[in-house]
PDB file of N, CA and C in Angstrom:
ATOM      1  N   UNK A   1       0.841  -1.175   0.000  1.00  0.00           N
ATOM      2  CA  UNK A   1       0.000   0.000   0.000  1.00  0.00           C
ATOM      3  C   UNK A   1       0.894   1.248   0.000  1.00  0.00           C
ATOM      4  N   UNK A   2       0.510   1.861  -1.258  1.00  0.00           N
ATOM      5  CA  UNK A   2       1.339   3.466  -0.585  1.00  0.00           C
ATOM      6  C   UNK A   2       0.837   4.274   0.033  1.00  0.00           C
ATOM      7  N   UNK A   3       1.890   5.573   0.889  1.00  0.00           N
ATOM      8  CA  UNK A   3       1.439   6.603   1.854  1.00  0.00           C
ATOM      9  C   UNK A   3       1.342   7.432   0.988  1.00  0.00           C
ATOM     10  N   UNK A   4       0.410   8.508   1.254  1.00  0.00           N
ATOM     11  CA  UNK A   4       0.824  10.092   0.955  1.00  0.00           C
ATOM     12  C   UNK A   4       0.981  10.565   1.773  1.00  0.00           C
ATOM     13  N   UNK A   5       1.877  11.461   1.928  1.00  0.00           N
ATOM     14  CA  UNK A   5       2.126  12.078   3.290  1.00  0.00           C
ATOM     15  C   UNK A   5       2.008  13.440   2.869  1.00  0.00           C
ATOM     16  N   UNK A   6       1.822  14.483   3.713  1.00  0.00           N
ATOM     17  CA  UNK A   6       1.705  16.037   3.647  1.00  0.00           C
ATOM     18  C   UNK A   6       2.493  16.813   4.238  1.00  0.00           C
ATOM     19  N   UNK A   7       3.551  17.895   4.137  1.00  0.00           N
ATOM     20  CA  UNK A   7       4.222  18.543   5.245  1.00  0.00           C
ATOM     21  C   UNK A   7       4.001  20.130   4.313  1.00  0.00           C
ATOM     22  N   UNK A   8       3.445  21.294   5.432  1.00  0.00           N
ATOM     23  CA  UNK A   8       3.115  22.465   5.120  1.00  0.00           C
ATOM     24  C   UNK A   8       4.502  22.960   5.690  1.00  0.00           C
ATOM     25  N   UNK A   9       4.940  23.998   4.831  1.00  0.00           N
ATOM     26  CA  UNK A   9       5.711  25.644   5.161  1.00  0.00           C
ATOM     27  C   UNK A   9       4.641  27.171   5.015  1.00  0.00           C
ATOM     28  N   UNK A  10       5.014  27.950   5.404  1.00  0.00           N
ATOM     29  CA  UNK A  10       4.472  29.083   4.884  1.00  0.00           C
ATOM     30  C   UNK A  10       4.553  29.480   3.585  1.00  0.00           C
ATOM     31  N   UNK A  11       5.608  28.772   3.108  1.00  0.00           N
ATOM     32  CA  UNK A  11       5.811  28.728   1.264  1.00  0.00           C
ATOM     33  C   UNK A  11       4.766  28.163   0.534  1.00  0.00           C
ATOM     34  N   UNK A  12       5.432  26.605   1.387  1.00  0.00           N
ATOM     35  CA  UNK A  12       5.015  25.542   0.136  1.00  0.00           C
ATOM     36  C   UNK A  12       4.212  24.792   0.437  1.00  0.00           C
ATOM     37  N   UNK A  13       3.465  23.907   0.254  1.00  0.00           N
ATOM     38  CA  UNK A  13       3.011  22.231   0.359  1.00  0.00           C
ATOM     39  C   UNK A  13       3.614  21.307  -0.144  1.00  0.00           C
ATOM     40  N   UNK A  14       4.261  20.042   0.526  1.00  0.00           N
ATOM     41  CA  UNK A  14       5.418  19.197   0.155  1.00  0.00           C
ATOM     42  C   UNK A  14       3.923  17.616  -0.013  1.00  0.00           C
ATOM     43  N   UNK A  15       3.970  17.079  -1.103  1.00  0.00           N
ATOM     44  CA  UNK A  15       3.603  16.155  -1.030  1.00  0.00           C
ATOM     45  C   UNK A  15       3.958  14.818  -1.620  1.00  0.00           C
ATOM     46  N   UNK A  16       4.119  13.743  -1.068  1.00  0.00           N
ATOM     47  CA  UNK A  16       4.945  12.753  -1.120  1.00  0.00           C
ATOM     48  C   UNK A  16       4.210  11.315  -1.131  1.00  0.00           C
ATOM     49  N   UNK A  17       4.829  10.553  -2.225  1.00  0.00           N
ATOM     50  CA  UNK A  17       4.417   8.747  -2.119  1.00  0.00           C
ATOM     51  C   UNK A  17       5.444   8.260  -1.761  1.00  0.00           C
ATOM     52  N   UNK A  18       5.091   7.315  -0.457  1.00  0.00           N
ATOM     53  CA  UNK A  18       6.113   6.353   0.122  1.00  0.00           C
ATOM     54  C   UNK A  18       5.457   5.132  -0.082  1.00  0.00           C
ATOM     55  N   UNK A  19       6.334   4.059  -0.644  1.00  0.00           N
ATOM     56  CA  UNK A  19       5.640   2.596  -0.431  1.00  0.00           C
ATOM     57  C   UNK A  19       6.064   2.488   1.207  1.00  0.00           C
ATOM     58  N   UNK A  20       5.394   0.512   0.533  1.00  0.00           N
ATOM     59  CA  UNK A  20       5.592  -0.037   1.788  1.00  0.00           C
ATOM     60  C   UNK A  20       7.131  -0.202   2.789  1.00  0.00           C
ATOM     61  N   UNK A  21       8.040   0.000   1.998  1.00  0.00           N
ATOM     62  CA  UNK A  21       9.652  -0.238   2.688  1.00  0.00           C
ATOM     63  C   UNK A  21      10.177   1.084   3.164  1.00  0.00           C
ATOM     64  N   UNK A  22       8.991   2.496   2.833  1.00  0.00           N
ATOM     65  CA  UNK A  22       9.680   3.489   3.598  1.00  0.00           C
ATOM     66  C   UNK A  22      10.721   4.415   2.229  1.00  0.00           C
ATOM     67  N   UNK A  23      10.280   3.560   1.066  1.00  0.00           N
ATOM     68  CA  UNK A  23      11.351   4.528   0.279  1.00  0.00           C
ATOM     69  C   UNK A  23      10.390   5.761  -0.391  1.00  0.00           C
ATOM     70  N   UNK A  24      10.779   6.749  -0.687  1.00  0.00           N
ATOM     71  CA  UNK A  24      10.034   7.748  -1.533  1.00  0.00           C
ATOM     72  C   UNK A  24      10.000   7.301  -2.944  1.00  0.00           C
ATOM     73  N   UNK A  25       8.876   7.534  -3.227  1.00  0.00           N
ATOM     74  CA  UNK A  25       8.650   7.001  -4.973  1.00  0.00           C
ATOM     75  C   UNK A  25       8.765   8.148  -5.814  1.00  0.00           C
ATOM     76  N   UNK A  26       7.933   9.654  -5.295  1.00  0.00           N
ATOM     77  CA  UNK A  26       8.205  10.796  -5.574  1.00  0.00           C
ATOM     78  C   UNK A  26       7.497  12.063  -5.078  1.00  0.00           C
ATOM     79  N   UNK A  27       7.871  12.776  -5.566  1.00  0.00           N
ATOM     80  CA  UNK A  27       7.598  13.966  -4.283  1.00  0.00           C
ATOM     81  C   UNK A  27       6.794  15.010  -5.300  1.00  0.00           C
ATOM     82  N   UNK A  28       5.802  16.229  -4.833  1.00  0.00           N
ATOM     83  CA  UNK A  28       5.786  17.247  -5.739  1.00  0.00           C
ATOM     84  C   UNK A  28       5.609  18.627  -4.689  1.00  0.00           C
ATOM     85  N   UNK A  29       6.298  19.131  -4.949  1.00  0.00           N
ATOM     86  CA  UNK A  29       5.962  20.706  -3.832  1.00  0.00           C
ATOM     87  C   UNK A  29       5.503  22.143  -4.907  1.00  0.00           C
ATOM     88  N   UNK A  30       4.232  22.704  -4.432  1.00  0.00           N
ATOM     89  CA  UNK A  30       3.450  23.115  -4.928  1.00  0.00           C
ATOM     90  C   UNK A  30       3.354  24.486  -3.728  1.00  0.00           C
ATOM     91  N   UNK A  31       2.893  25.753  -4.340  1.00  0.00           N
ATOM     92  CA  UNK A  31       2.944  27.359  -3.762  1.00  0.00           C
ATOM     93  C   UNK A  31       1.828  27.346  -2.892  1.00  0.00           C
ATOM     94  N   UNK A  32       1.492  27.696  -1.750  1.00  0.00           N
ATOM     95  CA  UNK A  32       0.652  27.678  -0.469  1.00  0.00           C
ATOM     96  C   UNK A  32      -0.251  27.779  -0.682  1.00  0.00           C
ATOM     97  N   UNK A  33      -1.028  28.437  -2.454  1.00  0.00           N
ATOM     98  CA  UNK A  33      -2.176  28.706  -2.370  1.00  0.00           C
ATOM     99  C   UNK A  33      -3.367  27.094  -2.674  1.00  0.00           C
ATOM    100  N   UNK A  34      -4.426  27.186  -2.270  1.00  0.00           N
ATOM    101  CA  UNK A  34      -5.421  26.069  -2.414  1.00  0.00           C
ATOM    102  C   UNK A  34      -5.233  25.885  -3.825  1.00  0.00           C
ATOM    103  N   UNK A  35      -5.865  26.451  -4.891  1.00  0.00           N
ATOM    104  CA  UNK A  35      -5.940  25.997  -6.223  1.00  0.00           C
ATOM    105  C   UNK A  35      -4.684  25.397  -6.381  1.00  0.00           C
ATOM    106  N   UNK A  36      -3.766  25.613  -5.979  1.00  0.00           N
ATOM    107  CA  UNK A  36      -1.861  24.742  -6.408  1.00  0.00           C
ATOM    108  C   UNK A  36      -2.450  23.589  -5.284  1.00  0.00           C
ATOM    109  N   UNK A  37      -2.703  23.520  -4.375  1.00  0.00           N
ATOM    110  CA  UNK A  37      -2.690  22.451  -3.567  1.00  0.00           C
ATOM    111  C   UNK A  37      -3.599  21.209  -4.453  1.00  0.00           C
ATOM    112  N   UNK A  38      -4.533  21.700  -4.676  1.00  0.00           N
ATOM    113  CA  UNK A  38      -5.682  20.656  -5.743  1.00  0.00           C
ATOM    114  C   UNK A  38      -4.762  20.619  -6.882  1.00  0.00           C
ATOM    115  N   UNK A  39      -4.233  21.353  -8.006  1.00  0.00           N
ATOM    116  CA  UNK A  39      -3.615  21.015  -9.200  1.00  0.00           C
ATOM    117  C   UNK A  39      -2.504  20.068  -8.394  1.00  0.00           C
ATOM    118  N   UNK A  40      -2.083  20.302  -7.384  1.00  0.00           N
ATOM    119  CA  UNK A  40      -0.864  18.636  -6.803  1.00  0.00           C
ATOM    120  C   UNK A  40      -1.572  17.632  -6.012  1.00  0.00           C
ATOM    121  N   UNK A  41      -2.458  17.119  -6.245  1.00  0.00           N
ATOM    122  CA  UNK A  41      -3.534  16.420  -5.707  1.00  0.00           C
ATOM    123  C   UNK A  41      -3.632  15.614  -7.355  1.00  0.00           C
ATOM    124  N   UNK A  42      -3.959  16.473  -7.936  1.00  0.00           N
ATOM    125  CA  UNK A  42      -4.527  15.888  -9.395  1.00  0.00           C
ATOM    126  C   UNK A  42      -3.187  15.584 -10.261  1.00  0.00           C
ATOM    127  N   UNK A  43      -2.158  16.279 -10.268  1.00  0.00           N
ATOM    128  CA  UNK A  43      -0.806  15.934 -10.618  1.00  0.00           C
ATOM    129  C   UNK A  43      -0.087  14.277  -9.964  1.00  0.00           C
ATOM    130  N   UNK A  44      -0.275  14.358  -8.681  1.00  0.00           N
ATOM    131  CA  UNK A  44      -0.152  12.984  -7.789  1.00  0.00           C
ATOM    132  C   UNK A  44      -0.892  11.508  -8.262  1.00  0.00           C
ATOM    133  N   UNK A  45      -2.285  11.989  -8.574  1.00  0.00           N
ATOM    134  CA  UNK A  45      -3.130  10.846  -9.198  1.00  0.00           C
ATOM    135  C   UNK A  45      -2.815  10.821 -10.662  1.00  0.00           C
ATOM    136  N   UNK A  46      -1.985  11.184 -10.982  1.00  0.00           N
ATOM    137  CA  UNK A  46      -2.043  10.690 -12.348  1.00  0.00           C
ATOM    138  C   UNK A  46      -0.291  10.448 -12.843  1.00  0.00           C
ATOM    139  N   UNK A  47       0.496  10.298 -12.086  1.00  0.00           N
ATOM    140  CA  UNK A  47       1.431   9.714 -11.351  1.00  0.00           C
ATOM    141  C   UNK A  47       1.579   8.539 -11.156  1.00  0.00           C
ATOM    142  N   UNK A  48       0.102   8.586  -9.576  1.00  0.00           N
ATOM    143  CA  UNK A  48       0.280   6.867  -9.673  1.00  0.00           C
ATOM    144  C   UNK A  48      -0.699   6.449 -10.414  1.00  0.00           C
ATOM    145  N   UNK A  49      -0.888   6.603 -11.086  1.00  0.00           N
ATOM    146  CA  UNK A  49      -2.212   5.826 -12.185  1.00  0.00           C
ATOM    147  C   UNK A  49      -1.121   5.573 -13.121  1.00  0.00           C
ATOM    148  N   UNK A  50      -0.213   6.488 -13.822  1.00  0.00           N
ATOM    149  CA  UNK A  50       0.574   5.691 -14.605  1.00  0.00           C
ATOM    150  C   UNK A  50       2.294   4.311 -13.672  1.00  0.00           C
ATOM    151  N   UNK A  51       1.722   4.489 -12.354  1.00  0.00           N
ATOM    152  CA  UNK A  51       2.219   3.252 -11.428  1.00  0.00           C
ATOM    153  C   UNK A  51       1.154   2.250 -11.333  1.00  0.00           C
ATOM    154  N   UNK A  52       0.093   2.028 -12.033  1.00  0.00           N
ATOM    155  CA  UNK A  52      -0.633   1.594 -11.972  1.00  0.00           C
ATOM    156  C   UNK A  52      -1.366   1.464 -10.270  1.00  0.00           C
ATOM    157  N   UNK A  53      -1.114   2.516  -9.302  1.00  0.00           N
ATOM    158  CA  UNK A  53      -1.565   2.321  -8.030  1.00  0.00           C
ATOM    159  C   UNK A  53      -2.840   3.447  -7.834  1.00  0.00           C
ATOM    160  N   UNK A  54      -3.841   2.314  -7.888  1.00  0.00           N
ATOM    161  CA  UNK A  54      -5.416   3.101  -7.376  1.00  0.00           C
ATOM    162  C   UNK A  54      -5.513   3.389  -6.316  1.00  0.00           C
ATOM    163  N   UNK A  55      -5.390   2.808  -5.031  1.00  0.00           N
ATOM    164  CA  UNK A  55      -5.767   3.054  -3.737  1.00  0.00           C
ATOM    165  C   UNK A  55      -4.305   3.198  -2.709  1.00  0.00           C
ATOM    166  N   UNK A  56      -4.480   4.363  -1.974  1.00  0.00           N
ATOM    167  CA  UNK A  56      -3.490   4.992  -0.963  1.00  0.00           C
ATOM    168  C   UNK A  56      -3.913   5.310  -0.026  1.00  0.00           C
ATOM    169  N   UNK A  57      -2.906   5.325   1.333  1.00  0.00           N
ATOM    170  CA  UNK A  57      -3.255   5.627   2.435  1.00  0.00           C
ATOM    171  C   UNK A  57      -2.958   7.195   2.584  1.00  0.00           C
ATOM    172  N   UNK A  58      -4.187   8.476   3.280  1.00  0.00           N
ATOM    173  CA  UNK A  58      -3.511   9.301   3.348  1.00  0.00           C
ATOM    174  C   UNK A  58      -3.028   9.924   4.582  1.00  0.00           C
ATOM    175  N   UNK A  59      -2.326  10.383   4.951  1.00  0.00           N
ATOM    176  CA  UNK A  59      -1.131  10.321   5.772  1.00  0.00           C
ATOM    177  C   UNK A  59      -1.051  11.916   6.316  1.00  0.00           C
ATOM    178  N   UNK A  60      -1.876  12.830   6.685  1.00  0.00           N
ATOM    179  CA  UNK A  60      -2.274  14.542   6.780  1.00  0.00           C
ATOM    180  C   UNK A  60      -0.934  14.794   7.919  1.00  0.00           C
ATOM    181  N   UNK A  61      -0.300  14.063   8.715  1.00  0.00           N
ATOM    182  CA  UNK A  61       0.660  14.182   9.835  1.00  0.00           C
ATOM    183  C   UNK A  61      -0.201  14.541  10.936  1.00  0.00           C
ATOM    184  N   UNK A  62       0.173  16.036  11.285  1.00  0.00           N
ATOM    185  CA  UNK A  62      -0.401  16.420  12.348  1.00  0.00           C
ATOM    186  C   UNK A  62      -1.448  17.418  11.785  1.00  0.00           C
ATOM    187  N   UNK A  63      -1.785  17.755  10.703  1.00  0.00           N
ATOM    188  CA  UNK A  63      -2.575  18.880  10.211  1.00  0.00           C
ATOM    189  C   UNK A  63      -3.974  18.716  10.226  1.00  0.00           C
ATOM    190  N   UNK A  64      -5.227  19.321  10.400  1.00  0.00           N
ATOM    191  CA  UNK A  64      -6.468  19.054  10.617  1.00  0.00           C
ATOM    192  C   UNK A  64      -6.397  18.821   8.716  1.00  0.00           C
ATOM    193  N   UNK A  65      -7.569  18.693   8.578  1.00  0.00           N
ATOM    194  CA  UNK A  65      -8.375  18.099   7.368  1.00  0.00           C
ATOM    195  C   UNK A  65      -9.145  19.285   6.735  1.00  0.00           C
ATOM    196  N   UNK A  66      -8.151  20.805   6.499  1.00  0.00           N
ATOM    197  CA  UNK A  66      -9.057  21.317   6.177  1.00  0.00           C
ATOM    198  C   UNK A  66      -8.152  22.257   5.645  1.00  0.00           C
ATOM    199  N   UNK A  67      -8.563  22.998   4.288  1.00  0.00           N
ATOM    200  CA  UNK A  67      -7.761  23.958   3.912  1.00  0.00           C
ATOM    201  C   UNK A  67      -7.175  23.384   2.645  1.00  0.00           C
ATOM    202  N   UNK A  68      -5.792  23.630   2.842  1.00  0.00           N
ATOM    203  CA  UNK A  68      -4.980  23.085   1.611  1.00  0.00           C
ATOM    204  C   UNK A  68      -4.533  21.416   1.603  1.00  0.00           C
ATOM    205  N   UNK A  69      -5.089  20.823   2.722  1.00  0.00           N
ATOM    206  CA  UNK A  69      -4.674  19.572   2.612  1.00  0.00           C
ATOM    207  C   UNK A  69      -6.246  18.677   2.376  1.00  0.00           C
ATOM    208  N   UNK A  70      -7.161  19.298   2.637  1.00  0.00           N
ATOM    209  CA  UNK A  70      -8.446  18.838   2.110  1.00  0.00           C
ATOM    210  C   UNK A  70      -8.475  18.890   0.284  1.00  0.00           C
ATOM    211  N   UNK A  71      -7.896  20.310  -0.276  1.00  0.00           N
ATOM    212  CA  UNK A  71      -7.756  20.163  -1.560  1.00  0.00           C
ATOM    213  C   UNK A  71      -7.249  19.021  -2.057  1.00  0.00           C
ATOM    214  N   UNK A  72      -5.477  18.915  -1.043  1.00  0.00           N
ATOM    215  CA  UNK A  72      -4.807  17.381  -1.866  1.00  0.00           C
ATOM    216  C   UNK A  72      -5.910  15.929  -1.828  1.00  0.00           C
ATOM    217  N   UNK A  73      -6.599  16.240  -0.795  1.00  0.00           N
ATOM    218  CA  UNK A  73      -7.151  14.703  -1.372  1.00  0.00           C
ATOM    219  C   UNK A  73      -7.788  14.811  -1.929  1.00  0.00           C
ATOM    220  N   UNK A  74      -8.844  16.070  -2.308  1.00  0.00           N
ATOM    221  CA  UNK A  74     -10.344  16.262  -3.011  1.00  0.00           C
ATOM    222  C   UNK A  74      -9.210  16.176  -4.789  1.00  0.00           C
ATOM    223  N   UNK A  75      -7.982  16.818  -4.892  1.00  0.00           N
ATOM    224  CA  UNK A  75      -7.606  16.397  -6.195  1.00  0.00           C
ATOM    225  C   UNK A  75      -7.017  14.688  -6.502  1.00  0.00           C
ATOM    226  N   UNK A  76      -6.901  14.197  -5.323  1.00  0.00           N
ATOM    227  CA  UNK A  76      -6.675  12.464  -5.436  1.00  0.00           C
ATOM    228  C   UNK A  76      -7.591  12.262  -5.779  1.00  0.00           C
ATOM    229  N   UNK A  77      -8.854  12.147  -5.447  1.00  0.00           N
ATOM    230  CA  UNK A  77      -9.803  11.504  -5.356  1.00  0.00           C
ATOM    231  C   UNK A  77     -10.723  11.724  -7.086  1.00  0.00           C
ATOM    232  N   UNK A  78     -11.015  13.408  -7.506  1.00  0.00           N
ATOM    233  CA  UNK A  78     -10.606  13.665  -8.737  1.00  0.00           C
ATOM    234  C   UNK A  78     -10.000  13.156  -9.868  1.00  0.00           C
ATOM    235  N   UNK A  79      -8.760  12.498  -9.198  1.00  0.00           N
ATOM    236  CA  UNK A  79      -7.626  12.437 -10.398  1.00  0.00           C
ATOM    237  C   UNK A  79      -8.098  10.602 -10.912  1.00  0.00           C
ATOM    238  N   UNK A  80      -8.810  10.152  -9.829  1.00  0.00           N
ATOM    239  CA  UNK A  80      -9.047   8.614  -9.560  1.00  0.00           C
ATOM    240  C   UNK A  80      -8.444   7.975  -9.034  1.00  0.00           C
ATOM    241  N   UNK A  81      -8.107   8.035  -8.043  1.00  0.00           N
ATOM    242  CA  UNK A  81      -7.440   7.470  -6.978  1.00  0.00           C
ATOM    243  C   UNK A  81      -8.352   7.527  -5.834  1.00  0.00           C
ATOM    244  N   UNK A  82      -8.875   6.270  -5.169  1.00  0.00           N
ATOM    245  CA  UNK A  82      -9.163   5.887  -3.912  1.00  0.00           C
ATOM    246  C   UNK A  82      -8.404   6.087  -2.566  1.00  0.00           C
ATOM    247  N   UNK A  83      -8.665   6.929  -1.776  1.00  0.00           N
ATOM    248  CA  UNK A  83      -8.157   7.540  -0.558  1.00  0.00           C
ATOM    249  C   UNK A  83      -8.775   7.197   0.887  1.00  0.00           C
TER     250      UNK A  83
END
């Protein structure tokens, strides 16, 4: 199963696929605003769709579920990827 994981700056949004062994598969960091957060949501799913991987675990860290990290999954989920 892969992770997505999320880590915010005041810059950026860092978002990341880790498989199962902990290695990074790949990363995309995208500008603080929401609409960039959803275009790397939808950039991510179509990523792993050409990894052939539909379903991921998502992984917010410590961040509530709302804002720019609600975009990343509302663009997973978009892109076709199961979350």
């Amino acid at each position: 199963m892969v992770k997505i994981k999320i880590n915010k700056s005041n810059k950026f949004i860092y978002i990341q696929a880790i498989d199962d062994d902990g290695k990074v598969l790949f990363g995309i960091r995208k500008s603080k605003k929401m609409i960039e957060s959803k275009r790397g949501g939808l950039e991510m799913a179509e990523k792993l769709l050409n990894l052939k991987i539909k379903q991921v675990v998502f992984d917010r860290n410590r961040y509530r579920y709302q804002g720019r990290v609600k975009e990343v999954a509302e663009g997973l989920r978009g892109g076709g990827i199961k979350v």
